[in-house]
N, C-alpha and C. Protein backbone atom coordinates (compact mmCIF):
# COMPACT_ATOMS: atom_id res chain seq x y z
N UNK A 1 127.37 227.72 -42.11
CA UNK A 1 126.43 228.62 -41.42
C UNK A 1 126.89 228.89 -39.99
N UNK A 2 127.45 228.07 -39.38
CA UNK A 2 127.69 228.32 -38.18
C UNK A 2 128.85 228.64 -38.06
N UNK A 3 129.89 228.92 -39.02
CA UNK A 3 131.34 229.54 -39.05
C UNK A 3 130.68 231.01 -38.94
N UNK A 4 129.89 231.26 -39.94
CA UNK A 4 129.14 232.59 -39.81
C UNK A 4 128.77 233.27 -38.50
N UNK A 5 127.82 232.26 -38.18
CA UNK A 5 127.47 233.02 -37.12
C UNK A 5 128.60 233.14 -35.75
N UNK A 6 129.43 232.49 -35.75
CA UNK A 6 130.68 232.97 -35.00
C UNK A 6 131.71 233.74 -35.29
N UNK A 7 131.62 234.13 -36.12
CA UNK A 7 132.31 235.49 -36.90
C UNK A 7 131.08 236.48 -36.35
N UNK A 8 130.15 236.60 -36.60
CA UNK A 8 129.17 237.64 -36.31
C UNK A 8 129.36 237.67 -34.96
N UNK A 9 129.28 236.75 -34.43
CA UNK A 9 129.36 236.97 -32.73
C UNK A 9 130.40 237.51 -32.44
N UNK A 10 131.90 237.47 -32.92
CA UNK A 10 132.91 237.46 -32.41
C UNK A 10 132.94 239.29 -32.81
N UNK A 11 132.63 239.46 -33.94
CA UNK A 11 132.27 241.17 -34.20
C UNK A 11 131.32 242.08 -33.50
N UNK A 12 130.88 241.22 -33.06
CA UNK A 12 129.20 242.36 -32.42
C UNK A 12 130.37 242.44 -30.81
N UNK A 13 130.36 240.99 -30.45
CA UNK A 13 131.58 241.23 -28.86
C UNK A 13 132.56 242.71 -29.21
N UNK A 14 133.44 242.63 -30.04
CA UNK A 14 134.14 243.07 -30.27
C UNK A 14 133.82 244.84 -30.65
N UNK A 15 132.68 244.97 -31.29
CA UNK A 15 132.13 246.32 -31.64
C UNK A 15 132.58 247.27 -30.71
N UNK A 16 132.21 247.30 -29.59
CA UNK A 16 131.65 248.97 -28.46
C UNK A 16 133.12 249.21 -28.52
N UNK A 17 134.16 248.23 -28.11
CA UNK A 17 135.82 249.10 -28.37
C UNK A 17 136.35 249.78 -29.66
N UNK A 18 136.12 248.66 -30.90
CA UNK A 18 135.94 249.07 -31.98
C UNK A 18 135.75 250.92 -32.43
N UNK A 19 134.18 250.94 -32.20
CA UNK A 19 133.39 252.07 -32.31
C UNK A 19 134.13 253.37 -31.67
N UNK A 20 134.31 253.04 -29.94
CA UNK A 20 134.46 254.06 -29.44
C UNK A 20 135.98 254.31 -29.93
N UNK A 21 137.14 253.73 -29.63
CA UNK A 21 138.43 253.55 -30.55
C UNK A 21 139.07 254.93 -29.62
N UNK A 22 138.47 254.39 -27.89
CA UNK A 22 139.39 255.19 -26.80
C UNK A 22 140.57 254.58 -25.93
N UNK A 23 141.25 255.14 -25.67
CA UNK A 23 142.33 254.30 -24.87
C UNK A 23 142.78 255.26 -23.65
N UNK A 24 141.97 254.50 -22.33
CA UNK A 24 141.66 255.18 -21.21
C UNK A 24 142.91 255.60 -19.82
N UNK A 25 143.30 256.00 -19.28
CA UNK A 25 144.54 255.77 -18.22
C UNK A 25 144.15 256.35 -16.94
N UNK A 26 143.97 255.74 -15.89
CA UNK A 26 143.91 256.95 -14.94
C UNK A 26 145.11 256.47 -13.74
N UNK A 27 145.50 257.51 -13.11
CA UNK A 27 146.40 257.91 -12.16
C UNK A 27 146.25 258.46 -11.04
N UNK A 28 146.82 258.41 -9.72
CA UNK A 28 146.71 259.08 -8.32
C UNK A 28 147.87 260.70 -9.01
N UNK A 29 147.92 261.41 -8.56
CA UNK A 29 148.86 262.97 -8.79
C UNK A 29 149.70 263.09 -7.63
N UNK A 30 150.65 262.74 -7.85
CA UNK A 30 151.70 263.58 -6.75
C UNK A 30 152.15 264.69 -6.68
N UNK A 31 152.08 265.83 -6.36
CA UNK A 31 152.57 267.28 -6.63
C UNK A 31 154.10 267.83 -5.87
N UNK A 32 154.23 268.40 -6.93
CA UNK A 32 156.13 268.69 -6.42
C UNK A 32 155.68 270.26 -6.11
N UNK A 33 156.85 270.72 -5.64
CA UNK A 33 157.15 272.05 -5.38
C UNK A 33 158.50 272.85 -5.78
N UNK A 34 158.81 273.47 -5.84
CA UNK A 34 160.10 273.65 -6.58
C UNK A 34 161.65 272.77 -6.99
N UNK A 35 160.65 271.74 -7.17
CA UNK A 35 161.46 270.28 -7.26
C UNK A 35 161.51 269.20 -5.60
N UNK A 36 160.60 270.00 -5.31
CA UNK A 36 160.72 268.99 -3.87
C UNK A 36 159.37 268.53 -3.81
N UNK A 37 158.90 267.30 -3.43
CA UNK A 37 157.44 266.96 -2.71
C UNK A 37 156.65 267.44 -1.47
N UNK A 38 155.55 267.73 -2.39
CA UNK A 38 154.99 268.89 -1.84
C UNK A 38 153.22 268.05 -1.25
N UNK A 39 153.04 267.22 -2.06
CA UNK A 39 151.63 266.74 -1.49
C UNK A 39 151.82 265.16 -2.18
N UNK A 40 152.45 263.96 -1.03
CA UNK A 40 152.94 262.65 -1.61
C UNK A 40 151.25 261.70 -1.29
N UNK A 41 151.04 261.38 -2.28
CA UNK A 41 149.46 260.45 -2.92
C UNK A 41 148.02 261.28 -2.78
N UNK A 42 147.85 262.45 -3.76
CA UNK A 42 146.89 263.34 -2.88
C UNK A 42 145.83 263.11 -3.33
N UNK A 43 144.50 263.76 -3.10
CA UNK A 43 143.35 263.11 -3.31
C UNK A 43 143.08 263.77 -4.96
N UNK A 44 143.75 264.03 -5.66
CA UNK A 44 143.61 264.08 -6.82
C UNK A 44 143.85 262.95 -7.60
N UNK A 45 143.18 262.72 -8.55
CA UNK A 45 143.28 261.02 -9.79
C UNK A 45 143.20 262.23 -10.96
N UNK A 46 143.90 261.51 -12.29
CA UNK A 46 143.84 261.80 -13.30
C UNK A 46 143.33 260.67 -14.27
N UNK A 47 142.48 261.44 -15.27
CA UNK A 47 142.10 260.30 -16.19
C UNK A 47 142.97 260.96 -17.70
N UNK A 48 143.44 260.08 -18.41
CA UNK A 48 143.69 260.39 -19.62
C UNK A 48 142.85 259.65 -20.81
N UNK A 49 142.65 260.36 -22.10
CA UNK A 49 142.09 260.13 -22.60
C UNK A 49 142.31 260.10 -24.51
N UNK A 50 143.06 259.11 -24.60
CA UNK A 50 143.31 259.14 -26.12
C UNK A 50 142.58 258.81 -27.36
N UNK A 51 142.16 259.25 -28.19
CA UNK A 51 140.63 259.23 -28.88
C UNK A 51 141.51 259.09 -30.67
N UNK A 52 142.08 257.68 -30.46
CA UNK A 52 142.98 257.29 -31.30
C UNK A 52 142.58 257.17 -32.89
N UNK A 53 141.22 256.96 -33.67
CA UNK A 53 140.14 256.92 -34.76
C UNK A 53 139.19 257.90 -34.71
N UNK A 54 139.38 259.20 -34.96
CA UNK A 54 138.24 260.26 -35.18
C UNK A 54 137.24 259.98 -35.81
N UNK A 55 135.77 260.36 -35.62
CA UNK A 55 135.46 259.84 -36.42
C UNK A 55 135.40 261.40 -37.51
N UNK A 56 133.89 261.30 -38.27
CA UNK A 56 133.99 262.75 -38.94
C UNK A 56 133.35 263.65 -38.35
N UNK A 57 132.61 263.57 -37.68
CA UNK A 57 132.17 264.60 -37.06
C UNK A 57 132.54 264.63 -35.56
N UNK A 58 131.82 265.48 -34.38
CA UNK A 58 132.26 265.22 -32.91
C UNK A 58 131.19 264.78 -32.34
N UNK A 59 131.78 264.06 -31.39
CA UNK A 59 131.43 262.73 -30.06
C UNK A 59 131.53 263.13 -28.68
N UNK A 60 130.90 263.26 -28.20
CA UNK A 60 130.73 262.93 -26.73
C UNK A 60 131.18 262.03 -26.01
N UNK A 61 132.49 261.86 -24.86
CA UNK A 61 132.24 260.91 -24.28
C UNK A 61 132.36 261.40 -22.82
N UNK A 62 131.60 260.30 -21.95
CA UNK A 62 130.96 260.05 -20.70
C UNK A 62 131.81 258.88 -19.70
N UNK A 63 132.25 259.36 -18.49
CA UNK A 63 132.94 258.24 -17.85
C UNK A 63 132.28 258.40 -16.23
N UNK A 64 131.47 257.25 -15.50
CA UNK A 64 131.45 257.63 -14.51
C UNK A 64 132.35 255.98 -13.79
N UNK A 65 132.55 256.41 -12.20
CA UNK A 65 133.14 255.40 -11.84
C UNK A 65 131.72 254.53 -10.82
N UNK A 66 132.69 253.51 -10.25
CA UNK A 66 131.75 252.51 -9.36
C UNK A 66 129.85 252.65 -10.09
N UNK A 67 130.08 252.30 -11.25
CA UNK A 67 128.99 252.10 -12.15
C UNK A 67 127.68 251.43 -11.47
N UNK A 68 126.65 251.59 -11.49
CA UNK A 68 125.48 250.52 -10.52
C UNK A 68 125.63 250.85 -9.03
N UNK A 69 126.52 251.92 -8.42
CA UNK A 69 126.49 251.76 -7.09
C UNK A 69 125.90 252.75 -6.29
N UNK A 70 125.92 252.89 -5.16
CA UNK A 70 125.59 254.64 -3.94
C UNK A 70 126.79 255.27 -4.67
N UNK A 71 127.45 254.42 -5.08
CA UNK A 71 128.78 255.58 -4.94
C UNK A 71 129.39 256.05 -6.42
N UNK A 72 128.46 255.88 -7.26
CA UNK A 72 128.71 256.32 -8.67
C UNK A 72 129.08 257.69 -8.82
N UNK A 73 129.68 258.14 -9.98
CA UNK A 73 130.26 259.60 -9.57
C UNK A 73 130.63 259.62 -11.40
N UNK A 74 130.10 260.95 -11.53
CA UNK A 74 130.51 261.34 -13.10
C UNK A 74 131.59 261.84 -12.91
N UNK A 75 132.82 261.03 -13.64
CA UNK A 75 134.35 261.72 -13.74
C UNK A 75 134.37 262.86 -14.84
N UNK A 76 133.77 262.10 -16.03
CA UNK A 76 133.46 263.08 -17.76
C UNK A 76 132.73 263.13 -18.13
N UNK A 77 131.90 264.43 -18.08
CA UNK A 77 130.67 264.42 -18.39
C UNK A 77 131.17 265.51 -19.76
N UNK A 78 130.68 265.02 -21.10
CA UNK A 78 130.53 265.21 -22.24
C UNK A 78 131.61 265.90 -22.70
N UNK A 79 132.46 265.35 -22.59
CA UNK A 79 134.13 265.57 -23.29
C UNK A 79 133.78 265.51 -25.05
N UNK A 80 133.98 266.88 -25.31
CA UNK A 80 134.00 266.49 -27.10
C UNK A 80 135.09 265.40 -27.51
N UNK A 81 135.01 265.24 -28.73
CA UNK A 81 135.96 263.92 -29.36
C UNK A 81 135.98 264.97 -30.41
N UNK A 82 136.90 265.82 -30.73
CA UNK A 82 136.81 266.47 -32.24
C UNK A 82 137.33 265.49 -33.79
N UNK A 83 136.51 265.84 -34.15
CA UNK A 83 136.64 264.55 -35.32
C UNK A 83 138.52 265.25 -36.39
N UNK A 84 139.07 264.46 -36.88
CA UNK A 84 140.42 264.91 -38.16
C UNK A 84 140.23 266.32 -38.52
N UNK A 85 138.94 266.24 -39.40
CA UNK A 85 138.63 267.41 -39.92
C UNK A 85 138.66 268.71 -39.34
N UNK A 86 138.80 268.58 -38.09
CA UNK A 86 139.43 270.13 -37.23
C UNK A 86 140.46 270.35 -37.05
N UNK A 87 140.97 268.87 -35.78
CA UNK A 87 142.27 268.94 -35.64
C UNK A 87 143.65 268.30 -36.73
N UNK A 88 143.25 268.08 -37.43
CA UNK A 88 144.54 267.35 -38.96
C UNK A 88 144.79 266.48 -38.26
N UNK A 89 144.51 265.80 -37.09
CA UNK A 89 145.32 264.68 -36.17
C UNK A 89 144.62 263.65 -36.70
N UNK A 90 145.50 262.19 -36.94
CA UNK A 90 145.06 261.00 -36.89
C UNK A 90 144.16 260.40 -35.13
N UNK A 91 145.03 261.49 -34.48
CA UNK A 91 144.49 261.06 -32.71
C UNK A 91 144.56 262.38 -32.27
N UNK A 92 143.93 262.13 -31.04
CA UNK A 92 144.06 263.62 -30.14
C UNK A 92 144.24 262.59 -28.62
N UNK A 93 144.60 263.88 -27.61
CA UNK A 93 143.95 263.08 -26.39
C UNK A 93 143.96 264.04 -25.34
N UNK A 94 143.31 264.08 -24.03
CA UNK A 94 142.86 265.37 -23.42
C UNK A 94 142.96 264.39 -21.59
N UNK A 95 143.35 265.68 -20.70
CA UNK A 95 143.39 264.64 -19.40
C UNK A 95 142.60 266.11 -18.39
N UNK A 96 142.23 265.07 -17.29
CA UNK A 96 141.20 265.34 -16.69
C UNK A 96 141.32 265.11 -14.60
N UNK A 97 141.43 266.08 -14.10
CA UNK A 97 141.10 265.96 -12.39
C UNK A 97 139.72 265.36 -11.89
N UNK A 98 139.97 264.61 -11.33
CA UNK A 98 138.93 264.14 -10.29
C UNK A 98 139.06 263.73 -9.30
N UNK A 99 137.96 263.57 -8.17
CA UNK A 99 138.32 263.32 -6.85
C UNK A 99 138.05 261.71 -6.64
N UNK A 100 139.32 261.52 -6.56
CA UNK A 100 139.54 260.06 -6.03
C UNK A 100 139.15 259.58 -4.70
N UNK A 101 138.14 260.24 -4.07
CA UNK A 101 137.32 259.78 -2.83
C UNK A 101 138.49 259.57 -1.54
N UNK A 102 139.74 259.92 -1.94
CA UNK A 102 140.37 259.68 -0.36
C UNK A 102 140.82 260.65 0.07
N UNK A 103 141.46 260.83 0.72
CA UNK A 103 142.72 262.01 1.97
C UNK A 103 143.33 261.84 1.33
N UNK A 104 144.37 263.67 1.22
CA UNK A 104 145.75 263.47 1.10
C UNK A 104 146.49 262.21 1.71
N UNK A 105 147.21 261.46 0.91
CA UNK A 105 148.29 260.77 1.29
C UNK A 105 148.27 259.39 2.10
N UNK A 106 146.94 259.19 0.97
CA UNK A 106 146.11 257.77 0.99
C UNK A 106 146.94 257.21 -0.21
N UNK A 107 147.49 256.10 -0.51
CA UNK A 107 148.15 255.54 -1.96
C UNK A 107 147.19 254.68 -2.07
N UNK A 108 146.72 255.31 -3.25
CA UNK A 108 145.87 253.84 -4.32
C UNK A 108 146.56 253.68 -5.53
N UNK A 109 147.80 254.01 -5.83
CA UNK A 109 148.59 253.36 -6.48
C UNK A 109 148.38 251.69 -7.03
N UNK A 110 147.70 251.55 -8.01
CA UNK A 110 148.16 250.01 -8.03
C UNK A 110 146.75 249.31 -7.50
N UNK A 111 146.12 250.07 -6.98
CA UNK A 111 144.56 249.73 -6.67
C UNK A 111 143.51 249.50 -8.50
N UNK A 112 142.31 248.95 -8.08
CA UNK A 112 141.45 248.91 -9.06
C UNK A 112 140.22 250.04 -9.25
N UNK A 113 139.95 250.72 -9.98
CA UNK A 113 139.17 251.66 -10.12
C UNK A 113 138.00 250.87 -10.96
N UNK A 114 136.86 250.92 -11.06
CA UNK A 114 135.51 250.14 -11.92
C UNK A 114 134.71 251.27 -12.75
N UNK A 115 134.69 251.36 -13.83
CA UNK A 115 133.90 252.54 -14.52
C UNK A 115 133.19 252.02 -15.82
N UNK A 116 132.66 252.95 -15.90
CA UNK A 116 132.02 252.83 -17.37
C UNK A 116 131.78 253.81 -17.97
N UNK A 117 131.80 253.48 -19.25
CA UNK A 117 132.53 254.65 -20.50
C UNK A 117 131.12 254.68 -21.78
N UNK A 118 131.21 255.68 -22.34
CA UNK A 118 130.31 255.40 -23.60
C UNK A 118 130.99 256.73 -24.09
N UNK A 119 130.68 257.14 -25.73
CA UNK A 119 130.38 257.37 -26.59
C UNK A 119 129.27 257.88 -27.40
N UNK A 120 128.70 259.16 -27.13
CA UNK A 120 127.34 259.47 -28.31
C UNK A 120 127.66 260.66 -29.13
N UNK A 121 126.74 260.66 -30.00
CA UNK A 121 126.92 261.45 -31.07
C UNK A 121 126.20 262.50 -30.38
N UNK A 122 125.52 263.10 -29.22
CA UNK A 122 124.79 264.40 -28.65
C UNK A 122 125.40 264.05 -27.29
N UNK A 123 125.08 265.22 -26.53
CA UNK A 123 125.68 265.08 -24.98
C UNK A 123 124.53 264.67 -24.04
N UNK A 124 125.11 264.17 -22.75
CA UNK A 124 124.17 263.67 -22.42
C UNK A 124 123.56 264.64 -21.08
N UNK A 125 122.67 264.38 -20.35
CA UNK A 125 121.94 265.17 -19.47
C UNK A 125 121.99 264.11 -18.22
N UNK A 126 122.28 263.38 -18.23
CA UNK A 126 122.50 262.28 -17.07
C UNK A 126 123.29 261.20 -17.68
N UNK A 127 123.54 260.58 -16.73
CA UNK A 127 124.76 259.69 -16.71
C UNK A 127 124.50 258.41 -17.44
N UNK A 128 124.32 258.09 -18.89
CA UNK A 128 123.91 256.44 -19.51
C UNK A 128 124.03 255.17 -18.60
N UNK A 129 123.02 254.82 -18.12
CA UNK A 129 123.07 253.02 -18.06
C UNK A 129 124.15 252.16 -18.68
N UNK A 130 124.46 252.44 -20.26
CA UNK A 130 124.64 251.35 -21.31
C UNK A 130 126.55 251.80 -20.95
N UNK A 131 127.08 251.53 -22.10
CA UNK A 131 128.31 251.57 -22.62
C UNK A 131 129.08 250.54 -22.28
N UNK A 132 130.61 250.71 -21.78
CA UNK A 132 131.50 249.50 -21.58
C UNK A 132 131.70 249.69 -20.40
N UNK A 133 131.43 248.29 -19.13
CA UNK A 133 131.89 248.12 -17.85
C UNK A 133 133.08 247.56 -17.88
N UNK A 134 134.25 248.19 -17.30
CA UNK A 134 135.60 247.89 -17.23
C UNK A 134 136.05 248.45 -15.61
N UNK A 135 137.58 247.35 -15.62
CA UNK A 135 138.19 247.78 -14.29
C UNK A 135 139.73 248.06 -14.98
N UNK A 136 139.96 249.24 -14.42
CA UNK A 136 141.54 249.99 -14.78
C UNK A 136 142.28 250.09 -13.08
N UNK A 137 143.30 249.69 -13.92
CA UNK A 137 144.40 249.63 -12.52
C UNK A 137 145.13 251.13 -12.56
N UNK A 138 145.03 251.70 -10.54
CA UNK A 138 145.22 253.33 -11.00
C UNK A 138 146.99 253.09 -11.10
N UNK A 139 147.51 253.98 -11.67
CA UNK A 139 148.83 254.60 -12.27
C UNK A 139 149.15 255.63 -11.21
N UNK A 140 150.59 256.09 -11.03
CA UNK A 140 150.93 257.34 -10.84
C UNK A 140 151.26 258.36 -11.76
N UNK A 141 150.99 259.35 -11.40
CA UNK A 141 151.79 260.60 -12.19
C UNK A 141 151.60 262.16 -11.46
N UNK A 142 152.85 262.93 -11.67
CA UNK A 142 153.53 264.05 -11.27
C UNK A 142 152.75 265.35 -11.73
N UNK A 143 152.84 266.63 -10.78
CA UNK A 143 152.72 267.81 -11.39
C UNK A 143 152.96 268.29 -10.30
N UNK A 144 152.85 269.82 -11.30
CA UNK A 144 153.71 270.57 -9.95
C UNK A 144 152.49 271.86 -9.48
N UNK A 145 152.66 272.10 -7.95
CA UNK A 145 152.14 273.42 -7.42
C UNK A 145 152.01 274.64 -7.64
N UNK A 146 151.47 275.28 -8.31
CA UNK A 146 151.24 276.45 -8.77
C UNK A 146 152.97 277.14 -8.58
N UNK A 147 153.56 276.81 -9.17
CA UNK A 147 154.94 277.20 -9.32
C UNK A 147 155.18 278.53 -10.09
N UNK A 148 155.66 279.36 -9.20
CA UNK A 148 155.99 280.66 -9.68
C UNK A 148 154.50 281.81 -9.81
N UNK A 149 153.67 281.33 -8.93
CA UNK A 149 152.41 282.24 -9.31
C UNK A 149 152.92 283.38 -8.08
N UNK A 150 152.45 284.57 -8.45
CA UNK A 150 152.91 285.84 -7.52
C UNK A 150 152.46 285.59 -6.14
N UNK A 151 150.94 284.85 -5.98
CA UNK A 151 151.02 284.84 -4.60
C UNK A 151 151.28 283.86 -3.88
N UNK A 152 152.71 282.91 -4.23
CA UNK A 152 152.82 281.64 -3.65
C UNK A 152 152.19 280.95 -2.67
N UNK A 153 150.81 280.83 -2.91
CA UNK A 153 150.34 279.71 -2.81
C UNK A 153 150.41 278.41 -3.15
N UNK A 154 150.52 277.41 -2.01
CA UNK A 154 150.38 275.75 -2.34
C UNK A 154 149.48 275.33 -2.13
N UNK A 155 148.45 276.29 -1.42
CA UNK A 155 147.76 274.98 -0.88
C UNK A 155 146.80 274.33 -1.93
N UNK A 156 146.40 273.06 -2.02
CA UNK A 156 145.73 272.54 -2.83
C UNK A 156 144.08 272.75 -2.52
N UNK A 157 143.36 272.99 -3.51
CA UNK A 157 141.91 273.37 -3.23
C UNK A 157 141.23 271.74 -3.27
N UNK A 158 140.05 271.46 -2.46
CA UNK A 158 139.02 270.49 -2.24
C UNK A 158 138.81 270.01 -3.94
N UNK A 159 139.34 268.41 -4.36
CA UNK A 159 138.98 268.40 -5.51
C UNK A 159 138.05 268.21 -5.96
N UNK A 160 137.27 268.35 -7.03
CA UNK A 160 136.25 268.76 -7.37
C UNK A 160 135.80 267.94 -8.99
N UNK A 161 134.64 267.72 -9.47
CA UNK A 161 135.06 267.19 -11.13
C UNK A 161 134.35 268.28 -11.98
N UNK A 162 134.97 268.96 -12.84
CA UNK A 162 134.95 269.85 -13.52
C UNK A 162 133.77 269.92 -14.56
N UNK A 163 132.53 268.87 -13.96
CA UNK A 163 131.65 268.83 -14.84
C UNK A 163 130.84 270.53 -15.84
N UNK A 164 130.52 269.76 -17.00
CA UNK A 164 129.60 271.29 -17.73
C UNK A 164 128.14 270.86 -17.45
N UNK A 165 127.39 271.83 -17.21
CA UNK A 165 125.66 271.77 -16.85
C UNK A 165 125.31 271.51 -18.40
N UNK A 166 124.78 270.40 -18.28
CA UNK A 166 123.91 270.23 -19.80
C UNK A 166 122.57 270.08 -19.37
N UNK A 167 122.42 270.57 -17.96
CA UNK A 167 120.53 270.43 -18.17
C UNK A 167 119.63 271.63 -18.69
N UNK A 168 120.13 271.92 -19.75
CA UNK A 168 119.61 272.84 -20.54
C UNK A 168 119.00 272.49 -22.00
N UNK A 169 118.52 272.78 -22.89
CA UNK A 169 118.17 272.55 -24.13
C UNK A 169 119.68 272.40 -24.98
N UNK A 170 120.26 271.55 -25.45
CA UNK A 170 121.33 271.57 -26.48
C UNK A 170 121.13 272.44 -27.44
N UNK A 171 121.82 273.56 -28.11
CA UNK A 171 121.21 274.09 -28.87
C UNK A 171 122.20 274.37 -30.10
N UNK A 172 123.90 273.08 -29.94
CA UNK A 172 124.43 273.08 -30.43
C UNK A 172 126.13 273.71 -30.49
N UNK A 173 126.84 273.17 -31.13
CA UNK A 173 128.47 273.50 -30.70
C UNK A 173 129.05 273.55 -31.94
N UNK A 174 130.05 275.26 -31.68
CA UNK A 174 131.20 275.14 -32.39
C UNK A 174 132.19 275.24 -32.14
N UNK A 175 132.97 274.65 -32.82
CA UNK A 175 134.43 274.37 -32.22
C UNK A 175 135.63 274.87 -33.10
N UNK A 176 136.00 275.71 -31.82
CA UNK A 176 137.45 276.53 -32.76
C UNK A 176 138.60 275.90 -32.35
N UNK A 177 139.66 275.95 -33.60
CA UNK A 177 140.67 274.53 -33.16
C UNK A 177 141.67 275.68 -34.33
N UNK A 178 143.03 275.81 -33.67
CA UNK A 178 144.13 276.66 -34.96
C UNK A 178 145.04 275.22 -34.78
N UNK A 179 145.31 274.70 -36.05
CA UNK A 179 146.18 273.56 -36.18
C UNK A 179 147.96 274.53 -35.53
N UNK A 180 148.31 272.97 -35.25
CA UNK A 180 149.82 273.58 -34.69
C UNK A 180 149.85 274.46 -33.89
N UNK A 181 149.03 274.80 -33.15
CA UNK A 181 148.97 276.11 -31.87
C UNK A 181 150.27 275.74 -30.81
N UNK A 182 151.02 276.86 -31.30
CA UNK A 182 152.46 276.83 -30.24
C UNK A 182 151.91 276.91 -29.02
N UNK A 183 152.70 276.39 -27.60
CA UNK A 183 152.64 277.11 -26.55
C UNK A 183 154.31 277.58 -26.48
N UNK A 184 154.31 278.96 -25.35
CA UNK A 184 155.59 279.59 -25.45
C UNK A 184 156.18 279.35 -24.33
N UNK A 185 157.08 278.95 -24.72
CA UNK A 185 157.85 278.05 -23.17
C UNK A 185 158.08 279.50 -21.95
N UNK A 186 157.54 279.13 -20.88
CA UNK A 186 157.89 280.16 -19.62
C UNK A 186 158.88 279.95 -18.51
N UNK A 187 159.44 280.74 -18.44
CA UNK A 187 160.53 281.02 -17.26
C UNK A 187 158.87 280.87 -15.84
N UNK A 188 160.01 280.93 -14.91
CA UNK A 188 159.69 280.87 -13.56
C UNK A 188 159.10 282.24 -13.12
N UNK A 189 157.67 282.55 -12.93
CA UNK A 189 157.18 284.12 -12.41
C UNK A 189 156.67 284.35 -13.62
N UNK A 190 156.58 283.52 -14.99
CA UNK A 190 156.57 284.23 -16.55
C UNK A 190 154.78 283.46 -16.78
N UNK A 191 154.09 283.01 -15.59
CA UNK A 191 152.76 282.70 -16.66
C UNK A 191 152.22 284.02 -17.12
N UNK A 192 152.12 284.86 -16.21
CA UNK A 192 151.52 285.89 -16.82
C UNK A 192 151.70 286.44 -18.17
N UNK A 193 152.65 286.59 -18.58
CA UNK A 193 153.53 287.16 -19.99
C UNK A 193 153.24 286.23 -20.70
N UNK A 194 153.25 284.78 -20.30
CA UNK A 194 153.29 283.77 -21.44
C UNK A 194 151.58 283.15 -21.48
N UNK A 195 150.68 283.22 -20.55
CA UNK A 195 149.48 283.51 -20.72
C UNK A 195 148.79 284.23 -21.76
N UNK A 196 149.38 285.50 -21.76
CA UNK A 196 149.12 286.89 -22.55
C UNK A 196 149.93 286.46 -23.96
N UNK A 197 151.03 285.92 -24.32
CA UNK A 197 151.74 285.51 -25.71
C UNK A 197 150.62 284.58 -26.50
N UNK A 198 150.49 283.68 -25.50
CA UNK A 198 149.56 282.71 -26.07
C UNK A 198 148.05 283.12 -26.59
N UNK A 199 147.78 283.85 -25.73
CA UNK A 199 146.60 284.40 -26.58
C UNK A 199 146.52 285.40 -27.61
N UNK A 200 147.66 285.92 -27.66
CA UNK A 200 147.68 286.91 -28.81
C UNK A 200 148.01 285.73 -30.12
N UNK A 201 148.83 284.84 -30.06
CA UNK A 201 149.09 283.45 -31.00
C UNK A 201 148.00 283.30 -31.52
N UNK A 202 146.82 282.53 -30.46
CA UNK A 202 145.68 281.88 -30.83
C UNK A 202 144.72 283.56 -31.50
N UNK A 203 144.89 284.53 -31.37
CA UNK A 203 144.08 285.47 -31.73
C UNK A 203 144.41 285.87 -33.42
């Protein structure tokens, strides 16, 4: 009886990773410029998000950081999880800007970030209490400055988190997904053309 009930315990512990079956990353952004550095530790963070066990239908998930604090902050607010049955994928995974609370060319490289994550089957309208409290160590990673846009601009805009307004009535989602959707590789000055390819693809 009591082998039992430590098996049960050791499964119920174990459940909320189980269930959700995400595998989280986040990063500071360094931005290049035509191969040169252009903005070194900027106040941009990236979260990545690999959603490795679909389930069958789609999921919601929710990430805010410094969980319980003044300084809580919704990074993902209601990221679909598209279940196999759309995308043919055993996994998917989707990445995400947010403002990492510092100045350009602050390094939190290697620093600890504190968040908490959940999982629901509807979206949410405020930020859950519940889910998994975890600490992720931030990462680096690269991208580049609006490279090749006609009006060469660099400058980087005030970051921002790309939240969607759900304080509305849900009234439900569909989701269009074309398996294998090419993108068409672009020359330098070519988003426009290859903007316009791509949507005639997906059309």
């Amino acid at each position: 009886m009591k082998d039992n009930i430590r098996i049960l315990l050791i499964i119920c512990l174990l459940l909320p990773r189980i269930v959700m079956s995400l595998a989280i990353e986040f990063s500071q952004v360094d931005y290049y410029q035509d191969g040169s550095m252009a903005v070194d530790d900027s106040a941009w963070a990236q979260v990545d998000i690999s959603y490795v066990s679909p389930t069958s239908g789609i999921q919601w998930v929710n990430i805010v950081s410094n969980p319980g604090t003044s300084n809580e902050m919704w990074i993902v607010q209601n990221q679909p999880l598209l279940p196999s049955s759309l995308t043919g994928l055993s996994s998917n995974s989707s990445s995400f800007y947010f403002n990492a609370g510092v100045s350009n060319g602050t390094n939190i490289t290697g620093s600890t970030l504190n968040v908490r994550y959940d999982v629901t089957s509807v979206p949410l309208t405020s930020a859950n209490t519940g889910g998994v409290v975890d600490t992720y160590t931030v990462g680096e990673t690269q991208n580049i400055i609006n490279a090749g846009v006609p009006s060469g601009n660099v400058t980087l805009n005030a970051p921002v988190p790309l939240n969607l307004d759900w304080n509305i009535p849900f009234i439900g989602l569909e989701a269009g997904w074309h398996k294998n959707m090419p993108n068409v590789t672009q020359e330098k000055n070519f988003c426009g053309p290859g903007a316009a390819a791509n949507s005639l693809q997906w059309l």
